[in-house]
Each structure stands twice: as C-alpha cells, then as structure tokens.
Protein backbone atom coordinates (compact mmCIF):
# COMPACT_ATOMS: atom_id res chain seq x y z
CA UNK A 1 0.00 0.00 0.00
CA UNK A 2 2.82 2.24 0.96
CA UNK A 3 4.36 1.79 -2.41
CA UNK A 4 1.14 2.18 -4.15
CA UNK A 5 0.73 5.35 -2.72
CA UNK A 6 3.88 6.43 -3.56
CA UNK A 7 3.80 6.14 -7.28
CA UNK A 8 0.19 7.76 -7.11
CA UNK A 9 2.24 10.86 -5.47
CA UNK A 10 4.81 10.99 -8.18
CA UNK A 11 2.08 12.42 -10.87
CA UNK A 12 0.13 15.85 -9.95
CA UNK A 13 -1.82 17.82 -11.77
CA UNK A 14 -2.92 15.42 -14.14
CA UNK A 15 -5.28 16.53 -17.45
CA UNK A 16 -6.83 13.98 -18.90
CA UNK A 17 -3.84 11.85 -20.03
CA UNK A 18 -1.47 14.64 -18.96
CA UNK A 19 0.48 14.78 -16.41
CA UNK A 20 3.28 16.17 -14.59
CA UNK A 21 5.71 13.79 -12.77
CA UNK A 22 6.67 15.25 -8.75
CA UNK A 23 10.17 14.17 -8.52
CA UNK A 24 11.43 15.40 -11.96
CA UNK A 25 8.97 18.03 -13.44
CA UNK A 26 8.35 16.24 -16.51
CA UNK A 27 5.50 15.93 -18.26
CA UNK A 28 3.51 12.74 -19.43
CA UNK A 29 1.40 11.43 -21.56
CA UNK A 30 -0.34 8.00 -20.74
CA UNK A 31 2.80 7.77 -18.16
CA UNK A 32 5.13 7.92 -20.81
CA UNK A 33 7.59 10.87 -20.56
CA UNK A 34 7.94 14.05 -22.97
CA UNK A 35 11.41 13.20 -23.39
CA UNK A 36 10.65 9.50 -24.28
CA UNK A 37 7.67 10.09 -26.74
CA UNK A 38 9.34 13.16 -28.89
CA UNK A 39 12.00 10.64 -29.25
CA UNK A 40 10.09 7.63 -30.15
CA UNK A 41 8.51 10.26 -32.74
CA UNK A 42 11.65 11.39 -34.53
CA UNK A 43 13.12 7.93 -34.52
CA UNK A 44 9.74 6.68 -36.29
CA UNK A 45 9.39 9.85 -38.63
CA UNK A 46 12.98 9.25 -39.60
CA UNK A 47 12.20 5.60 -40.79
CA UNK A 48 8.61 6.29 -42.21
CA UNK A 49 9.86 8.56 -44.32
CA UNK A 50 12.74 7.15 -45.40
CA UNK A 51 11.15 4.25 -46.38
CA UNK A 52 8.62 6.39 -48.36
CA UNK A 53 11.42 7.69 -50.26
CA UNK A 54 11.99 4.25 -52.02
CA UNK A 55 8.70 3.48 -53.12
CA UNK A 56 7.83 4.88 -56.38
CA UNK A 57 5.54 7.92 -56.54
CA UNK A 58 1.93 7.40 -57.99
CA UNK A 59 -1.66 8.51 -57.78
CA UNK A 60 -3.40 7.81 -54.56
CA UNK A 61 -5.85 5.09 -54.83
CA UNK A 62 -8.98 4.77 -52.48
CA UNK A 63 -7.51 1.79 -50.11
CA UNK A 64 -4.18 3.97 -49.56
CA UNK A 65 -6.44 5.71 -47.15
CA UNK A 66 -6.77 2.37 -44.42
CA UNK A 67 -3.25 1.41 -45.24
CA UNK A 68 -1.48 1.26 -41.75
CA UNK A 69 2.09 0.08 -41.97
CA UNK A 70 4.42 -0.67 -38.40
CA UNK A 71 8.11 -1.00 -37.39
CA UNK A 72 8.92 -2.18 -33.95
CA UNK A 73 11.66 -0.28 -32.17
CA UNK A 74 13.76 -2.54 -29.50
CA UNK A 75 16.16 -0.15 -27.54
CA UNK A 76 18.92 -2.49 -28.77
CA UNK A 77 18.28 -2.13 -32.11
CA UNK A 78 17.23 -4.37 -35.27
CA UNK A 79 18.48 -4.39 -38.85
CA UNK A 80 16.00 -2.34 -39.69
CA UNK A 81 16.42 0.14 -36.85
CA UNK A 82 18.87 1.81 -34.66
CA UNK A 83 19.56 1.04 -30.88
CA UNK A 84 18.21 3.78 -28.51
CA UNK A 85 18.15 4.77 -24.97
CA UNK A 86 14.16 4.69 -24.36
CA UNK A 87 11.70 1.73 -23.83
CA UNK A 88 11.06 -0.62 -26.43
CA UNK A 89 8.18 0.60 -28.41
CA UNK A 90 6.39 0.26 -31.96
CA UNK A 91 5.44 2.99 -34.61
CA UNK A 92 2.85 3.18 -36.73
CA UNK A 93 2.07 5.63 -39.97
CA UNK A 94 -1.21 5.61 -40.96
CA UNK A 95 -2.17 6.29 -44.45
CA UNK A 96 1.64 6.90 -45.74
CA UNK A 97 1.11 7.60 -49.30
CA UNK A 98 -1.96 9.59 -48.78
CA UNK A 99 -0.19 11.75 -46.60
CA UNK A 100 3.13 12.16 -49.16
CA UNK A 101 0.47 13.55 -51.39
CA UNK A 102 -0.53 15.74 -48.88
CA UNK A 103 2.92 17.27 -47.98
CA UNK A 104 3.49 17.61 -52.07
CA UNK A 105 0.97 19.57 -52.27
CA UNK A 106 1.59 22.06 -50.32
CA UNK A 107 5.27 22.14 -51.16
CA UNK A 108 6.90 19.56 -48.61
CA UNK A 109 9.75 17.79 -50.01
CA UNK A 110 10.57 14.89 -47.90
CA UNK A 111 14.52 15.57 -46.84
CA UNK A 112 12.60 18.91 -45.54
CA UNK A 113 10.25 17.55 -43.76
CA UNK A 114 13.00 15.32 -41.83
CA UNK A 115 14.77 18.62 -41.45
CA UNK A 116 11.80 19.97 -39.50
CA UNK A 117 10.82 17.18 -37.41
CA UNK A 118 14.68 15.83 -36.68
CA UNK A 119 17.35 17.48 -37.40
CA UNK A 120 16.69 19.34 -34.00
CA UNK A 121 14.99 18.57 -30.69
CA UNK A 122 10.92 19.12 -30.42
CA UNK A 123 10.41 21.58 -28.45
CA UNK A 124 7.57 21.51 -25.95
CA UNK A 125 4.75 24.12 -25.29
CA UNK A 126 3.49 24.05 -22.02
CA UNK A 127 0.51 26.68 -22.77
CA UNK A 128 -0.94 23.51 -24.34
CA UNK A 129 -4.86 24.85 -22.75
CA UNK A 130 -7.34 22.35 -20.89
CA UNK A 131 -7.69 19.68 -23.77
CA UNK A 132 -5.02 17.68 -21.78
CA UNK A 133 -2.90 16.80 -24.88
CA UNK A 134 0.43 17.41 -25.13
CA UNK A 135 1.91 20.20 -28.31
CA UNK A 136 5.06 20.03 -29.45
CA UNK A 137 6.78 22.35 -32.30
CA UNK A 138 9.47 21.78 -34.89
CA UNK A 139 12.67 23.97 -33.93
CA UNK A 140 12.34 25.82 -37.35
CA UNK A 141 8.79 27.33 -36.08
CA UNK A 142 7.13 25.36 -38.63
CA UNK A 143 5.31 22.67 -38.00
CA UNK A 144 2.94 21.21 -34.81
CA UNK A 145 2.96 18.22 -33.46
CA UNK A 146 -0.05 16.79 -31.44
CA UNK A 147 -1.48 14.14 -29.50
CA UNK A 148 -4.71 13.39 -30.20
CA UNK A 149 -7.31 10.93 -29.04
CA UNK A 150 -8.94 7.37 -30.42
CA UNK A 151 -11.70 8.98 -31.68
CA UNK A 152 -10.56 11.68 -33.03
CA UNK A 153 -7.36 10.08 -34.93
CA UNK A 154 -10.28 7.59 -35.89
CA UNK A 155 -12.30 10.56 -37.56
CA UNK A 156 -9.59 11.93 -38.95
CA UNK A 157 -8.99 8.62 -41.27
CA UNK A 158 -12.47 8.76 -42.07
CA UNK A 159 -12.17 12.45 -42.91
CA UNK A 160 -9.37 11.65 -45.19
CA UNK A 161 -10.90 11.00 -48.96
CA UNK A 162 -13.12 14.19 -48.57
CA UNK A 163 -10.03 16.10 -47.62
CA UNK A 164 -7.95 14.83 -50.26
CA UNK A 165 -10.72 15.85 -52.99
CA UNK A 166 -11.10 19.19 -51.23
CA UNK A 167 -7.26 20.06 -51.25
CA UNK A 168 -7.55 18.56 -55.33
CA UNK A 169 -10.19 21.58 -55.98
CA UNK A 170 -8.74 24.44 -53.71
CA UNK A 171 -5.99 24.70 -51.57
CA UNK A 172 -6.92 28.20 -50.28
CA UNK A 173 -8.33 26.95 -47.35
CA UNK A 174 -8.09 27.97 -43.80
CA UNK A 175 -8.67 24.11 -42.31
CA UNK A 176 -5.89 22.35 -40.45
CA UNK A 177 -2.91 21.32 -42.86
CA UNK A 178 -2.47 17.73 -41.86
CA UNK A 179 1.27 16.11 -42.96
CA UNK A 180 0.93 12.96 -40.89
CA UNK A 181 -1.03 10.66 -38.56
CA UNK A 182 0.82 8.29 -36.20
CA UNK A 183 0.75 6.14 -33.28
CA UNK A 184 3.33 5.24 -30.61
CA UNK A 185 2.81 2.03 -28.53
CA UNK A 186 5.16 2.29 -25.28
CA UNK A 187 4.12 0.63 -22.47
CA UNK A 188 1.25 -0.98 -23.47
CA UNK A 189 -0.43 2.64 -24.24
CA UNK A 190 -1.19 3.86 -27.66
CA UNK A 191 -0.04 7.52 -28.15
CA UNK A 192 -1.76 8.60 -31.51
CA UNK A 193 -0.47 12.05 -32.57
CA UNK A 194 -0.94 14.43 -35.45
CA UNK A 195 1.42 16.56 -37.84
CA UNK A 196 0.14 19.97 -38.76
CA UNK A 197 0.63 23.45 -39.99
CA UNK A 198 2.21 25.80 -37.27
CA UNK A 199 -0.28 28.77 -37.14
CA UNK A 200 1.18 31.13 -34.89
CA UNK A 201 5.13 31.56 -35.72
CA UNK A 202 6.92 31.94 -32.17
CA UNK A 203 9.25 34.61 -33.94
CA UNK A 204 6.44 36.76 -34.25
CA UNK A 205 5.38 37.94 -30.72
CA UNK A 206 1.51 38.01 -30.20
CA UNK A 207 -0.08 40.85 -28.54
CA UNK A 208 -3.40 39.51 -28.76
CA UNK A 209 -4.69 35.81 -29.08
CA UNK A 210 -8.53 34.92 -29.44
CA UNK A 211 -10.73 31.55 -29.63
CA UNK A 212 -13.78 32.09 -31.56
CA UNK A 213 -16.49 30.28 -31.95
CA UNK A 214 -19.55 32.70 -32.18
CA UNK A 215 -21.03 31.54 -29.57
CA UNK A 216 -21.72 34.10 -26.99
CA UNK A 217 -22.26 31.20 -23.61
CA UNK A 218 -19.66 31.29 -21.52
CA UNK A 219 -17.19 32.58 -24.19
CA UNK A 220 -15.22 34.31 -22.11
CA UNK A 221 -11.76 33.63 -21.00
CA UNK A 222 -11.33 32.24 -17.54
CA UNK A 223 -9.38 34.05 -14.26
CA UNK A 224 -6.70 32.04 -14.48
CA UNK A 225 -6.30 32.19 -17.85
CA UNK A 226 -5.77 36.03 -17.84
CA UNK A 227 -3.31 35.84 -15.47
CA UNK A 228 -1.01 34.34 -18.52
CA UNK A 229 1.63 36.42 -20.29
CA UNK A 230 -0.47 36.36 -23.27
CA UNK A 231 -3.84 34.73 -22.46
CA UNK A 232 -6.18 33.45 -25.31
CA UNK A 233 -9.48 35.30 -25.01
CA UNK A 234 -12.38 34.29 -26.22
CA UNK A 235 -15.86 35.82 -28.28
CA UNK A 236 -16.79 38.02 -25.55
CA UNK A 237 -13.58 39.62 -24.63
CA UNK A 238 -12.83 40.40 -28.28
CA UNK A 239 -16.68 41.90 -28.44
CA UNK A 240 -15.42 44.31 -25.52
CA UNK A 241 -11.50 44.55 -26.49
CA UNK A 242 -12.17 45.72 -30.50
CA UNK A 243 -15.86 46.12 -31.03
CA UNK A 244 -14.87 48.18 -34.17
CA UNK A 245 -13.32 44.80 -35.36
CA UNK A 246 -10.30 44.11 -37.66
CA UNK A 247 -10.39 46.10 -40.19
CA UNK A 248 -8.76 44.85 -43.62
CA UNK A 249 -8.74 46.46 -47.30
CA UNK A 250 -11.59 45.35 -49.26
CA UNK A 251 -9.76 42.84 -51.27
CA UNK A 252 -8.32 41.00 -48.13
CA UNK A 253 -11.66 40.70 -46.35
CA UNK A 254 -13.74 39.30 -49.61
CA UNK A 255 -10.64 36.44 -50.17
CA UNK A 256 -10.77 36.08 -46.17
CA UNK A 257 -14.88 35.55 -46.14
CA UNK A 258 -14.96 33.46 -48.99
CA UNK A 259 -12.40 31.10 -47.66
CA UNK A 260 -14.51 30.86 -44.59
CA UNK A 261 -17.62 30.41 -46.19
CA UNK A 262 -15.94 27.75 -48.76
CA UNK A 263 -14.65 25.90 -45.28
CA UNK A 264 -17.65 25.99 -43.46
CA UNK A 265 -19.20 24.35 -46.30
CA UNK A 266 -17.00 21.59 -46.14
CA UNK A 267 -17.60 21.18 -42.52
CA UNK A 268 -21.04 21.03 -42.39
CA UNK A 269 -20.84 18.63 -44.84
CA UNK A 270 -19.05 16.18 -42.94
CA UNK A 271 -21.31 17.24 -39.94
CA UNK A 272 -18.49 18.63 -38.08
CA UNK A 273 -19.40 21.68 -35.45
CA UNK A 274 -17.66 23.20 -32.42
CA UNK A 275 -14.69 24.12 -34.36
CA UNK A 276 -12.81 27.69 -33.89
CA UNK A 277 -11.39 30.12 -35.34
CA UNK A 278 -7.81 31.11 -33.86
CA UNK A 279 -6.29 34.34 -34.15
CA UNK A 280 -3.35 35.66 -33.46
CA UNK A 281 -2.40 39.76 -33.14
CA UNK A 282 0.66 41.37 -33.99
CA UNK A 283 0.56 45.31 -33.19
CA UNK A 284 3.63 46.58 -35.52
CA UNK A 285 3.20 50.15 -34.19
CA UNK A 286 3.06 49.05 -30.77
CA UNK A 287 5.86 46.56 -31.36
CA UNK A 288 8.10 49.55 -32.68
CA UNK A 289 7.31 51.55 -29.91
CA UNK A 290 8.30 48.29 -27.93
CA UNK A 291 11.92 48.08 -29.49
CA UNK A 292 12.06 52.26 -28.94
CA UNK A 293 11.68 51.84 -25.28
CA UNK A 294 14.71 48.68 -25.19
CA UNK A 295 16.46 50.96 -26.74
CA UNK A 296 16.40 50.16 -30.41
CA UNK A 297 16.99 45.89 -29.25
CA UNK A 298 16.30 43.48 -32.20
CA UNK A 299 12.67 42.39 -31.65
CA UNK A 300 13.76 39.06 -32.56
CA UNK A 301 14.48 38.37 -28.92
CA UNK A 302 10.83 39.26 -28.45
CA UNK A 303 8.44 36.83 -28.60
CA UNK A 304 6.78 33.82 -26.64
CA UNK A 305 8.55 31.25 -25.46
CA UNK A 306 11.26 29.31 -27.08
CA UNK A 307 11.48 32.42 -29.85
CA UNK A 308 13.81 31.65 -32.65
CA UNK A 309 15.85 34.08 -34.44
CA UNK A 310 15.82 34.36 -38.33
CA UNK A 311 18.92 32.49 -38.71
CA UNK A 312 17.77 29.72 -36.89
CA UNK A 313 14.58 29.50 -40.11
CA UNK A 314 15.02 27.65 -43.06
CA UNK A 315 16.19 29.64 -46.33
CA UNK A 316 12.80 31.52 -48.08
CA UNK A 317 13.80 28.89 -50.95
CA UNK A 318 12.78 25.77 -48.47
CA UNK A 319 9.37 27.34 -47.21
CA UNK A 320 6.48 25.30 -47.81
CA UNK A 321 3.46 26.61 -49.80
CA UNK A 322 -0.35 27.67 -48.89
CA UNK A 323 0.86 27.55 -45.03
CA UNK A 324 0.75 31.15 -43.54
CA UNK A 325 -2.48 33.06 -42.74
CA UNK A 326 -1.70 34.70 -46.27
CA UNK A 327 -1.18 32.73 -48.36
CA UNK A 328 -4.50 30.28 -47.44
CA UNK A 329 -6.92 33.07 -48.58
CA UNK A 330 -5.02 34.02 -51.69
CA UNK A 331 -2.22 31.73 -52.53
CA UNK A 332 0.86 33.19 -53.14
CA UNK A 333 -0.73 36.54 -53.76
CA UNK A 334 0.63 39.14 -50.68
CA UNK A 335 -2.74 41.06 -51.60
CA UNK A 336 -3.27 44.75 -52.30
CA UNK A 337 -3.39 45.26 -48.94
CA UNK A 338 0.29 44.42 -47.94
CA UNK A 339 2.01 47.13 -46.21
CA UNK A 340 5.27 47.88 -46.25
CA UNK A 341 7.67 45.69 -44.42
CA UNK A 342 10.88 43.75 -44.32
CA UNK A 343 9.21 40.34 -43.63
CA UNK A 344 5.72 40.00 -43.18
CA UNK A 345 5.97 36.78 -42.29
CA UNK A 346 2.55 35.36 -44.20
CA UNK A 347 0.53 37.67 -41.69
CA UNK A 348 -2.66 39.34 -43.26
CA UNK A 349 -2.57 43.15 -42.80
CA UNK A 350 -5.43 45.07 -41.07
CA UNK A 351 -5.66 47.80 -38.83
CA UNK A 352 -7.63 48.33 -35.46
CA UNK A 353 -9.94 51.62 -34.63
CA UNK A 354 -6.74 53.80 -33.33
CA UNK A 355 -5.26 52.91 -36.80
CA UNK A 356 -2.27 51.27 -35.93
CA UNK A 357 -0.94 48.97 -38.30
CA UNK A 358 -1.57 45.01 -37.41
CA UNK A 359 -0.67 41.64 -38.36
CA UNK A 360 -2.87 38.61 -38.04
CA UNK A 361 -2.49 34.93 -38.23
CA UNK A 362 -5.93 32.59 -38.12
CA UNK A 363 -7.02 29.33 -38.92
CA UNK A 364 -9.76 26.73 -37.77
CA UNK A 365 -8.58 24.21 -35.47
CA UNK A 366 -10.30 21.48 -33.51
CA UNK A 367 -12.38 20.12 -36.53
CA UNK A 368 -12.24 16.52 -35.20
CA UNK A 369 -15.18 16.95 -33.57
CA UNK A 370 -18.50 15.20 -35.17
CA UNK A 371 -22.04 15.51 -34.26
CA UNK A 372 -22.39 12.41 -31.95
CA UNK A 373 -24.47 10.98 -29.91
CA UNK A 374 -22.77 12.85 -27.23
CA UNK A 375 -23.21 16.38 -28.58
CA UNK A 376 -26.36 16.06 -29.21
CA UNK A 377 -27.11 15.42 -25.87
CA UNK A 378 -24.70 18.02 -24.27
CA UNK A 379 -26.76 20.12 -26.49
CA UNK A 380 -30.17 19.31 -25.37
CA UNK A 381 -29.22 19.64 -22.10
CA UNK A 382 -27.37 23.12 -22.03
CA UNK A 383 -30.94 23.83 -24.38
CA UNK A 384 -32.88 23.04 -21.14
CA UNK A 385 -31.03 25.86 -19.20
CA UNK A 386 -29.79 28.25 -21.43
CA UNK A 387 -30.69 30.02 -25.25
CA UNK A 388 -29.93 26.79 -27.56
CA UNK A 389 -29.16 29.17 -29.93
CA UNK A 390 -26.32 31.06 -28.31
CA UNK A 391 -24.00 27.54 -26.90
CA UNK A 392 -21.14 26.71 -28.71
CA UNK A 393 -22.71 23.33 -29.37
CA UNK A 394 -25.24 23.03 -32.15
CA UNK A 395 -26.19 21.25 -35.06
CA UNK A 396 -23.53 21.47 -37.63
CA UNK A 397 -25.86 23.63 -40.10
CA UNK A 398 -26.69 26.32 -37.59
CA UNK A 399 -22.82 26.17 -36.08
CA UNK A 400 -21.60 26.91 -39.22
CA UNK A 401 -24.08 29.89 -40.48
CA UNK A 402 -23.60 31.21 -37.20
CA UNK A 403 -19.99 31.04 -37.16
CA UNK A 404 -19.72 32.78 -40.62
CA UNK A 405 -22.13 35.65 -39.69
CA UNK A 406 -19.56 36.41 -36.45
CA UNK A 407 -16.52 36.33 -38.10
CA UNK A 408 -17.58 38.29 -41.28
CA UNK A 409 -19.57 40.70 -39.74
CA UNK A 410 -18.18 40.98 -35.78
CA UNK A 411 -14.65 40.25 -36.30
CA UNK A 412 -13.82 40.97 -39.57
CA UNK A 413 -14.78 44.32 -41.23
CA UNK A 414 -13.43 46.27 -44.40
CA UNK A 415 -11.71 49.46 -43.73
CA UNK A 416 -13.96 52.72 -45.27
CA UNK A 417 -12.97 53.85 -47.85
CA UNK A 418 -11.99 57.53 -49.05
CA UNK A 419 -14.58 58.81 -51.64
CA UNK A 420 -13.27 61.21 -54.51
CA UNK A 421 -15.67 63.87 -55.07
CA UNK A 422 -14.22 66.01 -58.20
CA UNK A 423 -15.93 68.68 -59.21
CA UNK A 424 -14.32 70.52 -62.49
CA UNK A 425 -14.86 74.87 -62.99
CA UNK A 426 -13.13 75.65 -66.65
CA UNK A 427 -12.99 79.08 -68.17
CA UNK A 428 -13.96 79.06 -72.11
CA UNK A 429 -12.50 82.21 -72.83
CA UNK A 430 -9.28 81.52 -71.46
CA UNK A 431 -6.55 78.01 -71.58
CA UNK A 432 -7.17 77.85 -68.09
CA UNK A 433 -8.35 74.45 -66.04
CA UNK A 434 -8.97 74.49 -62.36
CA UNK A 435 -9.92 71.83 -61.05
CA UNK A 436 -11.35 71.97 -57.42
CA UNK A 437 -11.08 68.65 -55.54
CA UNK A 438 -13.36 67.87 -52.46
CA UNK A 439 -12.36 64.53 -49.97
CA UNK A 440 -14.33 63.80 -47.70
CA UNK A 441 -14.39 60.16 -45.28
CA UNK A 442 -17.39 58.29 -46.41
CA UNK A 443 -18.15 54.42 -44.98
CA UNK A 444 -18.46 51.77 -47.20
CA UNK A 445 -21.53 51.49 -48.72
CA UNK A 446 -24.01 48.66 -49.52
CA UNK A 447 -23.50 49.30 -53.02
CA UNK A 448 -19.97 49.46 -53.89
CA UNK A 449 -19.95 49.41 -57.27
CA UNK A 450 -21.74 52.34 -57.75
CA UNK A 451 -18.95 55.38 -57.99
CA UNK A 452 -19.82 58.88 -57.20
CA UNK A 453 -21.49 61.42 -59.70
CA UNK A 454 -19.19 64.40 -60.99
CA UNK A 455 -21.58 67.48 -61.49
CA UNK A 456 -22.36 68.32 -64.90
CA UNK A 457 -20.64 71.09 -66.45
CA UNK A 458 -22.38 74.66 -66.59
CA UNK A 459 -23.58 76.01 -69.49
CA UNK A 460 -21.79 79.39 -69.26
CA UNK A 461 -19.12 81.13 -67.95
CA UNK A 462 -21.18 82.99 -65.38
CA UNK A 463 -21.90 79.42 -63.73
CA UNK A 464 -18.08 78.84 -64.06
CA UNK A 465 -17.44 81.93 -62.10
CA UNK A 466 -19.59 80.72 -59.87
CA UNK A 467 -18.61 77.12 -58.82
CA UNK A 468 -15.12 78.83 -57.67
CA UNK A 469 -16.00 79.48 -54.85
CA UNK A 470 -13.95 80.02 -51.60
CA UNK A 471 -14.75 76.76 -49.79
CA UNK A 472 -13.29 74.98 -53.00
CA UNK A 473 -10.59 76.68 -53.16
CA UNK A 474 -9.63 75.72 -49.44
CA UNK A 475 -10.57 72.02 -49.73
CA UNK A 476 -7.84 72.09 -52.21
CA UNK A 477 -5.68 73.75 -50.79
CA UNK A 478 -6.35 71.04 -47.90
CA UNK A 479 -4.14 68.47 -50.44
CA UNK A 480 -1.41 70.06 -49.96
C-alpha cells in the first residue's frame, strides 16, 4: 500500500492523459515521458519517411487511405532500426502515401520535412490549454505536433478522402494542414499524434490571441487564464477589447470571407461543429514603440517562449506553400493590402480603430469533432437551461451559419474607404483648367460598385465663375 501510494504521489496535476511527474517536473502522456515520446517520434518519422522515399511515386488510390504500416523499435536495435536509450516501443504511420500527397501539395519535399521534425529537438509548449494533450513544435517554427485521441485520430482517417478531394479543388483553405497521422505504442499505451501546420510563428510575438467560436455562452476567458503572459481570449472579450473589429482592405476581407464560407461548407458537410477560429495579433506600431523603449533591441528576442531568431529558419527557398495566414486566402498573392515591411511573415494586414498597423495569423482548429451521440445530448441539455441558440454546441448547419455571420460581420470588417468627389470649374474664354477637388471620409456602402457622380458642367461662364467658390478653393488647398 505504501508503495502504491507512492507512485500515485509521483504524478500531480494530471489533465486527462497529462500529467506532470513530482520528482522530476516532466511531463507525461499516458505515463510515458515528454522526453521518451518526442524521441520515439523522430526515430519513427525518420524511418517512415525514409522508407517512403523508395517506393515509387503514384496517384493515390482509395484503399491507400486504411493502409497502416508498423516498425517495432527494441532499444537495442534491429536491422532495420537503430539502438536507442528509451523503452522498447512500436510505430505506426497511418495512411503513408496519402499523406506524401498531402505534404506535395503544399510544397513539402521529404529531406525537408526530416529537417523539421529531426534534425533538432521538439520543443515543448506548455501553454498547451485544458484539452489535456500534449503540443510540441518543430525547432524551425514550422510545423505542430499533437497528441490526439482514439476517436478523433479515428475521424480523422475517415475524414481523409473528402479532404484529399477538397485540397484537389482548392488549396486556399483555412482548415488544419495535416502532414501525418501516427501512433506510438510504449508501455502498453497507444499515443496517436498528429502533424500539422504551425499557425502562430513563435518569432512573431503576439499581442493579442482569441478563440472564436460565435457563440456568446460562456465565451469568455477564464481568471486564471488572464493571469497568462499572453492569455487566449475568447468571443466576448474580443466583443469588448475591439468592437470596431479588424479592419482589412476590401480585397483581403472578400478572399478572407470566402475562404470561410468555402470551409464551413465543407464542414457542415461532414457534420463537423464546435470548431474555432484562432487568431493571433501582432501590433507593428506598438511593437516599434516596444523596441524604442529597449532601446532600439532586435525584436527578434521578443516573442513567446522558445522564440527563434531568423537564422535559426530555413532559407525563403525551403518554405512550404499555402501555409501562412496569407497565403490560405489568396495563394501566393501578398494582396493589395500588404504594407510595407521587411518580412511580413505570411501575416494578413489590417488595422484596429486607433489605426495602428496590425498583423494577423488565423485558422480553424479542432475540426475533429463530429455531431455524436454525445453532442447532441450536451446540447439538449445546455438547451434546457440556457438560449440553444447562443452555446457553442449546435447542429452542424446552424454552427456553421452562425460562425460565418460572427466572423464576417463581428470580427472581420473592411476598412472605409476615401470617396473622390471632383468637381471641375473651366474658363472658355481663357486656356485655363482648375480643377477643385473635395475629400471627404465616407463608410463603405451597400452598393460598392456604384462610384460617385461628378456634377455636370455649366452652361456658361457665369456658372463657371460661380462654382469657384472660396470653400473649393480651401478644400484644395487642404491636399497640400
């Protein structure tokens, strides 16, 4: 008994399969150590995808999506693999090919992937919220590694076909970027964990983080989780924080909307709901008033924890395609709406209500969540007590509309636009032209392709004489 209660001392403060060992620090998973499982990872990445590497390359067939191949890893070694210092334990890649087609796609060459994921350790992010599984991210800042459970690795196969035809017809797309799906057995546990796209770049320093989900219950972050260097806020705190919104050029917002619409499309169609949208804040005026008050420091030594410096990145030649916040709503295409910059590093420009100049980085994440059994019910219930309509679970078809109307219209808005009134006063009897130009701030209308009128000309040069008058003359004087 004594011993027994002993080893139920060494874990504390234990989230669903996380944990956090007493004696050391560490953290678990399934009572398997950090350390262990991101090296049972990069041992099995290294051999998947070398292995890959000899088979011949070829359209993806329908039962490449079930294929699940293994490789047992005995600490002493095989001919197959090398000997290591952790527990015996096996690997498995699920849906290999599949998944090679996936990383072509969006630019991935194999030796870089292996660069990513191995070439350096994985580093560890302990804000890794209440979901109690474990994040990890490549040392170059670009990809994110996560465990995931049964069911939701098991949805993600299943989600697999759909999301290879979607990524055939668009790849401007704002959903998860998945590069891998695999499992580590180690101690008679199976650790299932997921490759993706890294969305917020820890060189970049984040000013403001948010959780949407347009759902107004409870959406707002808790006590505790203010008391964070950078806490993630939710729908009501950005209501109160920036209830003027983002505001983005026109062109940014329609390719934004659209690729939000086009998503939530494709999620209601596979009756997914209770996904978010995460965003990420980047003030560059306040960040330059930031580096002012250091006393003109790099703000590469700025940032959240475990920051990297631009040397530390992988060459611009090496970066992988439709990844950054960017280039998912318009490709390669920086947008009209770029400002000026050294490295924008794929952030969408917008500004706030004071007019300082931001930088944003979204996508959707947590899409692995289907309309059970279970959420129905959690749904009925919180229905009982509270407006059905305003939880954050709900049938897919109303999540989705409702999730579109928030982020188009409450969090997203287009910036208003200047209107050009010109009004033109020319003299007949002389080679004279003066032309009078009024400005004035006008908000963007519902009808935007209608353009403003320019008066029609007078009919004689008493009328001429008098359209000059002295408030035009000021207003254009005003230009200059």
């Amino acid at each position: 008994m004594a011993s027994s209660a002993a080893a139920a001392q060494s874990m504390k403060k234990t989230i669903g399969h996380r944990g956090v060992e007493t004696t050391t620090g560490e953290t678990t998973y399934k009572k398997t150590t950090s350390s262990a499982l991101k090296g049972a990872i990069q041992l099995g990445i290294t051999h998947t995808v070398g292995s890959l590497s000899q088979k011949a390359e070829r359209d993806v067939l329908m039962q490449d999506f079930v294929v699940v191949e293994s490789i047992f890893f005995p600490s002493e070694g095989s001919n197959l693999t090398p000997a290591h210092h952790y527990s015996d334990f096996r690997f498995k890649t699920y849906a290999p090919i599949a998944f090679r087609y996936f990383r072509e796609l969006f630019g991935i060459r194999p030796d870089d992937y292996l660069y990513s994921l191995c070439n350096d350790g994985l580093i560890e992010l302990s804000n890794s919220g209440a979901s109690g599984s474990l994040f990890y991210v490549s040392s170059d800042d670009e990809f994110i590694i996560k465990t995931v459970q049964h069911k939701e690795a098991e949805f993600l196969q299943k989600l697999l076909p759909g999301y290879f035809m979607n990524l055939n017809q668009n790849k401007r797309t704002l959903l998860p970027k998945f590069y891998g799906l695999y499992c580590v057995q180690a101690g008679g546990k199976n650790i299932r964990i997921v490759v993706m796209n890294n969305l917020l770049p820890r060189i970049v320093p984040m000013h403001l983080k948010y959780d949407m989900k347009g759902s107004t219950y409870k959406r707002r972050a808790s006590p505790k989780e203010r008391e964070k260097a950078v806490p993630t806020h939710k729908d009501l705190d950005f209501i109160q924080d920036m209830p003027e919104g983002l505001l983005l050029e026109a062109d940014n917002y329609n390719a934004l909307c659209k690729t939000i619409q086009r998503d939530c499309l494709l999620l209601q169609s596979f009756k997914i709901m209770d996904y978010s949208l995460l965003v990420g804040i980047h003030n560059l005026d306040l960040a330059s008033r930031e580096r002012e008050r250091a006393g003109g420091q790099s703000g590469d030594s700025v940032g959240s924890e475990g920051a990297v410096t631009p040397d530390q990145r992988r060459p611009q030649t090496q970066k992988s395609l439709y990844c950054t916040a960017m280039e998912s709503i318009q490709g390669e295409a920086r947008g009209k709406g770029a400002m000026d910059s050294e490295d924008h590093m794929g952030g969408i420009p917008a500004r706030n209500a004071k007019g300082e100049r931001l930088l944003f980085y979204i996508g959707i994440i947590d899409i692995l969540q289907s309309y059970r059994f279970i959420k129905k019910l959690e749904h009925s219930w919180k229905a009982l007590v509270h407006d059905g309509d305003t939880v954050s679970v709900h049938r897919p078809g109303f999540y989705a509309e409702r999730f579109q109307q928030f982020m188009c219209n409450t969090v997203f808005k287009k910036i208003p636009r200047k209107c050009l009134h010109v009004s033109l006063t020319i003299f007949m009897n002389v080679d004279i032209v003066i032309t009078s130009i009024r400005i004035r701030e006008c908000m963007q209308s519902d009808r935007p392709d209608l353009v403003p009128r320019t008066p029609p000309l007078a009919e004689n040069a008493a009328d001429y004489e008098a359209n000059l008058s002295t408030s035009s003359l000021e207003d254009y004087l005003l230009l200059y």
